[in-house]
Protein backbone atom coordinates (compact mmCIF):
# COMPACT_ATOMS: atom_id res chain seq x y z
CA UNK A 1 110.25 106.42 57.57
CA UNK A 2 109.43 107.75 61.01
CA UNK A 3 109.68 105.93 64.13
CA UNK A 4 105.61 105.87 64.22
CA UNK A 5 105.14 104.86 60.72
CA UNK A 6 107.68 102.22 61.42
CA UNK A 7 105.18 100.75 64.21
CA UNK A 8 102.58 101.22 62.23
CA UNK A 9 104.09 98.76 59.54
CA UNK A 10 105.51 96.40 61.67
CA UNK A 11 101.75 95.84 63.68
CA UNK A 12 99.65 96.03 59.90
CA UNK A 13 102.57 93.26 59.35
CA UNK A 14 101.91 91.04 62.46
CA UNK A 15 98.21 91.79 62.17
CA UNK A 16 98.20 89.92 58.73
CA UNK A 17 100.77 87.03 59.62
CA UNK A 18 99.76 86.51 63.28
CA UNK A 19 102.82 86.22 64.24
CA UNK A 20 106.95 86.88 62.74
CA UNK A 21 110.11 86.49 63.95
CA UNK A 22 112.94 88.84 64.58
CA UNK A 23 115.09 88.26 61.32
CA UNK A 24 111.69 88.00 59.07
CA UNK A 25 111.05 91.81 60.55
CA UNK A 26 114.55 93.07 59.79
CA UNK A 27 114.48 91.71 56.57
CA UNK A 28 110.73 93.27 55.90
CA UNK A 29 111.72 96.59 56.69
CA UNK A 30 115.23 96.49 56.44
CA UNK A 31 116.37 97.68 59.78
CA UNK A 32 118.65 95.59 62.72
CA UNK A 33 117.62 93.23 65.23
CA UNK A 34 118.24 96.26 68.17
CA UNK A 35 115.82 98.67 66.23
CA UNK A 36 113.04 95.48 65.58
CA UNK A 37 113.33 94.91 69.34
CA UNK A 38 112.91 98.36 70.43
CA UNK A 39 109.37 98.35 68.08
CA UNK A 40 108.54 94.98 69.66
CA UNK A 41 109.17 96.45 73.05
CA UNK A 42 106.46 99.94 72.47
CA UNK A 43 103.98 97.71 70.85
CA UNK A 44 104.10 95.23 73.58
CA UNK A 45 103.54 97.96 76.22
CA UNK A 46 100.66 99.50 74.02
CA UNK A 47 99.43 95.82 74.29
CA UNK A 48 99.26 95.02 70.61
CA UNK A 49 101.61 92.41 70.71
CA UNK A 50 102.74 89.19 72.86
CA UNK A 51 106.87 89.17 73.04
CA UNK A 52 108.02 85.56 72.31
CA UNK A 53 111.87 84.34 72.38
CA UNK A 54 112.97 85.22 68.94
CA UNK A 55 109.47 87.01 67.77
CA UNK A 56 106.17 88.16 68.62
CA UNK A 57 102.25 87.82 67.98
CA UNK A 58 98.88 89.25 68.37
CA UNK A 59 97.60 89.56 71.72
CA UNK A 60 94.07 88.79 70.71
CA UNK A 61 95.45 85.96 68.41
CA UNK A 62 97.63 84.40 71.02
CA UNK A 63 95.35 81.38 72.66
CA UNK A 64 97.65 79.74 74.27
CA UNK A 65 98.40 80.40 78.14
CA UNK A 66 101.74 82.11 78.34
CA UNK A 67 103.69 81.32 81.20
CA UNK A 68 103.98 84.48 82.27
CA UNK A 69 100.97 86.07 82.16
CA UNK A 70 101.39 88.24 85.16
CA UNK A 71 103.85 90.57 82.44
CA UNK A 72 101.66 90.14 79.12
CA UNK A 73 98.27 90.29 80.58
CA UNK A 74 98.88 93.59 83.34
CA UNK A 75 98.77 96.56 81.00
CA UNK A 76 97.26 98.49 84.24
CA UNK A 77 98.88 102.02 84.18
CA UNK A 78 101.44 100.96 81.23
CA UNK A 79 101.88 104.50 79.94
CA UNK A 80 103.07 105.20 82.88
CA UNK A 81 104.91 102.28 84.05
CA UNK A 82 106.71 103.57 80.44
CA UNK A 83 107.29 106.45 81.62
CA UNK A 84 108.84 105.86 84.50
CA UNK A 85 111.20 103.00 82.75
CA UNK A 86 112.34 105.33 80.23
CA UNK A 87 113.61 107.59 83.30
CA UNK A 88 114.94 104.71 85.43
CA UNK A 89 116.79 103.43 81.96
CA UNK A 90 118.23 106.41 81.51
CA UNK A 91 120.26 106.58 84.70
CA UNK A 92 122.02 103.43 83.79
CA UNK A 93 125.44 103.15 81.66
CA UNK A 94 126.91 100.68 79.79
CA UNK A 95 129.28 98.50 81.95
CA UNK A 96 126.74 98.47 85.27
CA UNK A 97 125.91 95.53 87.04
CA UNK A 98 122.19 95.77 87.28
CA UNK A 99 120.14 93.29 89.70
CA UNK A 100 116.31 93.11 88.12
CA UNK A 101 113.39 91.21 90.78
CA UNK A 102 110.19 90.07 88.98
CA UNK A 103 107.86 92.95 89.34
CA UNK A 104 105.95 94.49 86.31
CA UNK A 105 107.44 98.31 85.88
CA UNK A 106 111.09 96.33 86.58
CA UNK A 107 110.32 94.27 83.71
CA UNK A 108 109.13 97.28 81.66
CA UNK A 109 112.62 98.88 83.14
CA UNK A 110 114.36 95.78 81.57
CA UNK A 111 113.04 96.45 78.03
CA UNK A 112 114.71 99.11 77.86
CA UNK A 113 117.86 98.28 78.48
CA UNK A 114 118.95 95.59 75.65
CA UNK A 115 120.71 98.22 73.68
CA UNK A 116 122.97 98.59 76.67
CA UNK A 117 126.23 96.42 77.34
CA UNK A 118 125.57 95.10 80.85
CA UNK A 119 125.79 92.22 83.53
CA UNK A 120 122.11 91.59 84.58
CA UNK A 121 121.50 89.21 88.04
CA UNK A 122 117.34 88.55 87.92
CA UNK A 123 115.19 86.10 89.99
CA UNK A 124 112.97 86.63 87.26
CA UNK A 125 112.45 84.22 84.51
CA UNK A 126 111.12 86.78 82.04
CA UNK A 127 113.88 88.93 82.60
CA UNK A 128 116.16 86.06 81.62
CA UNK A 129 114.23 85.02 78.67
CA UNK A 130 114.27 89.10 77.51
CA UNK A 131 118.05 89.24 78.40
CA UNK A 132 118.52 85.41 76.04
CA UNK A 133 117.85 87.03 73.07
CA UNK A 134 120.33 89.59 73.74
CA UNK A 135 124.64 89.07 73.03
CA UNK A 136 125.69 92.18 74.60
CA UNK A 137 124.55 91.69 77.87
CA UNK A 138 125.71 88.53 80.38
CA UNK A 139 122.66 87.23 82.42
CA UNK A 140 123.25 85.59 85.95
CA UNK A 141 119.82 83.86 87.14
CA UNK A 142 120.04 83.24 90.71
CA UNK A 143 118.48 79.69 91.35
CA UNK A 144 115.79 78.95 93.79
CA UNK A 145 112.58 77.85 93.84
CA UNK A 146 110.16 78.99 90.84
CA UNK A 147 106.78 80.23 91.93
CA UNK A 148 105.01 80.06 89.13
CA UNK A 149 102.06 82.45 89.32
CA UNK A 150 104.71 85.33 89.51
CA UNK A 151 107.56 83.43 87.21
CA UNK A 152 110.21 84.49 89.90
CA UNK A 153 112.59 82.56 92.16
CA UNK A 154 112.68 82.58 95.75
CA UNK A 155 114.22 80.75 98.78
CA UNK A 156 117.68 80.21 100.65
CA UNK A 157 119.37 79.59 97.41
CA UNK A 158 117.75 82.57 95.62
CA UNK A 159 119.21 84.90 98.47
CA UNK A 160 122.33 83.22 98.98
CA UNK A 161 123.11 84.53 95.30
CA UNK A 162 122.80 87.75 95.99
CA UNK A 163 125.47 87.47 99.07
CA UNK A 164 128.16 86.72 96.64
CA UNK A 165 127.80 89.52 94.30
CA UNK A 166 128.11 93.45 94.19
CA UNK A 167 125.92 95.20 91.69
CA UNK A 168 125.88 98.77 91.16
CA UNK A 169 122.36 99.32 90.56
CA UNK A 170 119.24 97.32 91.63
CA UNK A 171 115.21 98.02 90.45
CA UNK A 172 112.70 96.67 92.60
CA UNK A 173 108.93 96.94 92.09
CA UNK A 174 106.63 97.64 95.30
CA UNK A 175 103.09 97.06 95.68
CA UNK A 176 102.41 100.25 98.39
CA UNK A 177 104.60 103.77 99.55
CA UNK A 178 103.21 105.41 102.86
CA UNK A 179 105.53 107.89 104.83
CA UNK A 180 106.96 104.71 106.54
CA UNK A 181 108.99 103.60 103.44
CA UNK A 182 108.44 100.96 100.43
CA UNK A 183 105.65 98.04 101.24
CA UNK A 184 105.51 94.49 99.22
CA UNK A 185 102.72 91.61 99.74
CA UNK A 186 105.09 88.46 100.00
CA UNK A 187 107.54 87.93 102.86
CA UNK A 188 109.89 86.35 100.44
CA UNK A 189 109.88 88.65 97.81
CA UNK A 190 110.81 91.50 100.49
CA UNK A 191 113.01 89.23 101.54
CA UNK A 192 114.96 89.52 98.52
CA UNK A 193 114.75 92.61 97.95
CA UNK A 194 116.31 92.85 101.34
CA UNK A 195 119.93 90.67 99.48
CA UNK A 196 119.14 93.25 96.45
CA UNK A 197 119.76 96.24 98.45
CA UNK A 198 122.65 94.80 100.89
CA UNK A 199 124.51 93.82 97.30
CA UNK A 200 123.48 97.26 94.73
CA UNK A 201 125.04 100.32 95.41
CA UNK A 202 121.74 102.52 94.87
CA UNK A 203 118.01 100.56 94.75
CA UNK A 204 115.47 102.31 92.25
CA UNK A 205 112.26 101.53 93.70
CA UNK A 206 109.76 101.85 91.03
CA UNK A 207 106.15 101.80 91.35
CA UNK A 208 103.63 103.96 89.68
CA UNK A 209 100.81 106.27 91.12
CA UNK A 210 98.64 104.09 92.10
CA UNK A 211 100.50 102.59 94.86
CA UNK A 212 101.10 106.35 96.56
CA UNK A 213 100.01 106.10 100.35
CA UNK A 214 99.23 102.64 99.63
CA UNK A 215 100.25 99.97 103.01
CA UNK A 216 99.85 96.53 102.84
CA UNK A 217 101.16 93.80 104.58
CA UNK A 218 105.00 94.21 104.83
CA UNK A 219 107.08 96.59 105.21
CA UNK A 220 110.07 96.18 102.91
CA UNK A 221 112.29 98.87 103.78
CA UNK A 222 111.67 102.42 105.46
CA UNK A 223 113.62 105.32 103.28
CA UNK A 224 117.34 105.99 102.81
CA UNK A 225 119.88 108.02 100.99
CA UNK A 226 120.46 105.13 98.64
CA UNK A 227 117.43 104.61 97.76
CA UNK A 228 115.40 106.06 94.73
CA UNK A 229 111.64 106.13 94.36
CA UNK A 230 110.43 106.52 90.83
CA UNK A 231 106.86 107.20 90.12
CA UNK A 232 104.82 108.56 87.17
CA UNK A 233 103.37 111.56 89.20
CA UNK A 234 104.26 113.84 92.62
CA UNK A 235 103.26 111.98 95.76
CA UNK A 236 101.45 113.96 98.49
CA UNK A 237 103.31 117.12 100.22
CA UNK A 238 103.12 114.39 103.20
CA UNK A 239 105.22 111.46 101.30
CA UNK A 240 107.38 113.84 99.50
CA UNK A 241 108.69 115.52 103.03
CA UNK A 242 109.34 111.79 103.91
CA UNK A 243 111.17 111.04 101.91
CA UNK A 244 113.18 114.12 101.54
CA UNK A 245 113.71 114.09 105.22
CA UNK A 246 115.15 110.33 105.21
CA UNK A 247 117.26 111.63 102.47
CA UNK A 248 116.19 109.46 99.73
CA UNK A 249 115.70 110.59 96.04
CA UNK A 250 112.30 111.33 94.55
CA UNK A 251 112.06 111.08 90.39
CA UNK A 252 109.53 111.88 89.12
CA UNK A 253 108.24 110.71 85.22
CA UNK A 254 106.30 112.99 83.69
């Protein structure tokens, strides 16, 4: 059975059932838990399916309010956020440290990485509650306050987390890039981000198309050789040079 025709199956089985756990799936098509996650994963980001601990369900079938709607409901621009997680995955090894922060294409980022034997530091409840279902990987949530609209943490204690570790990797979303560097709409999410980059090694900055020569109202951090940007398609000749001339690293997903 191919990979599609396994999809195929596994929605025409959820379609019929509403919803099915893990283990029911495995057993169904008699494949692992890791390969039933990574067909839970692409139908989520096609938007078929809701991702619950320990199973899944329809979308369109799934009436109540999920905490974290933010993640289930913003399929804006998910083939690409896709592609560029598949890109931003690859770059990471088993045996990283990884810090995660709540944003959309990091979550998609996290998805991807459950196969992977890793230490994972989030802010971001649904990045803990993805990372839960998961033995091979140790999750360290930082504390803090929880905003709930965005199911992240934030505050003194969130940041005060980060001072204590060293990761060598961190992904953080953005909501604008200009030729001035990587913008975010919340003081205390770029505040974090701020702890994310003093603790990682190299920051992956990942933010689709959409958000080239975007500015809004902070300015999180201008470029720098350890950064990354990862998009889904070549920024203008203008943001390019920028970047290039700061020395930070351009990826590009196609």
């Amino acid at each position: 059975m191919t990979n599609k025709q396994r999809l195929d199956e596994i929605e025409k089985f959820i379609r019929e059932h509403k919803y099915a756990d893990l283990h029911t799936l495995g057993t169904k098509f008699d494949i692992s838990l890791s390969t039933v996650r990574r067909a839970l994963n692409e139908l989520e980001v096609s938007g078929v399916i809701r991702r619950h601990h320990g199973g899944a369900s329809l979308v369109d079938e799934d009436t109540g309010s999920s905490d974290y709607d933010f993640i289930t409901q913003d399929d804006r621009h998910s083939e690409e956020k896709y592609r560029i997680a598949e890109r931003v995955a690859s770059r990471i090894e088993s045996g990283m440290t990884v810090i995660i922060d709540g944003g959309t294409t990091s979550y998609a980022v996290a998805k991807l990485l459950t196969e992977k034997r890793l230490v994972i530091i989030t802010n971001s409840l649904p990045v803990a509650a993805l990372f839960s279902e998961v033995g091979s990987c140790e999750t360290i949530v930082t504390g803090g306050t929880v905003y709930a609209r965005l199911g992240i943490l934030y505050g003194p204690t969130c940041e005060q987390a980060l001072g204590q570790v060293h990761a060598d990797m961190a992904i953080c979303g953005g909501a604008g890039i200009t030729e001035q560097g990587i913008w975010n709409t919340n003081s205390f999410i770029v505040s974090f981000q701020h702890r994310m980059m003093e603790s990682a090694d190299r920051t992956f900055f990942v933010l689709d198309s959409s958000k080239h020569d975007r500015r809004v109202l902070h300015l999180t951090t201008p470029f720098k050789p350890n950064i990354t940007v990862a998009t889904d398609a070549p920024p203008s000749a203008s943001l390019a040079k920028a970047m290039k001339d700061q020395g930070a690293e351009l990826i590009v997903a196609r």
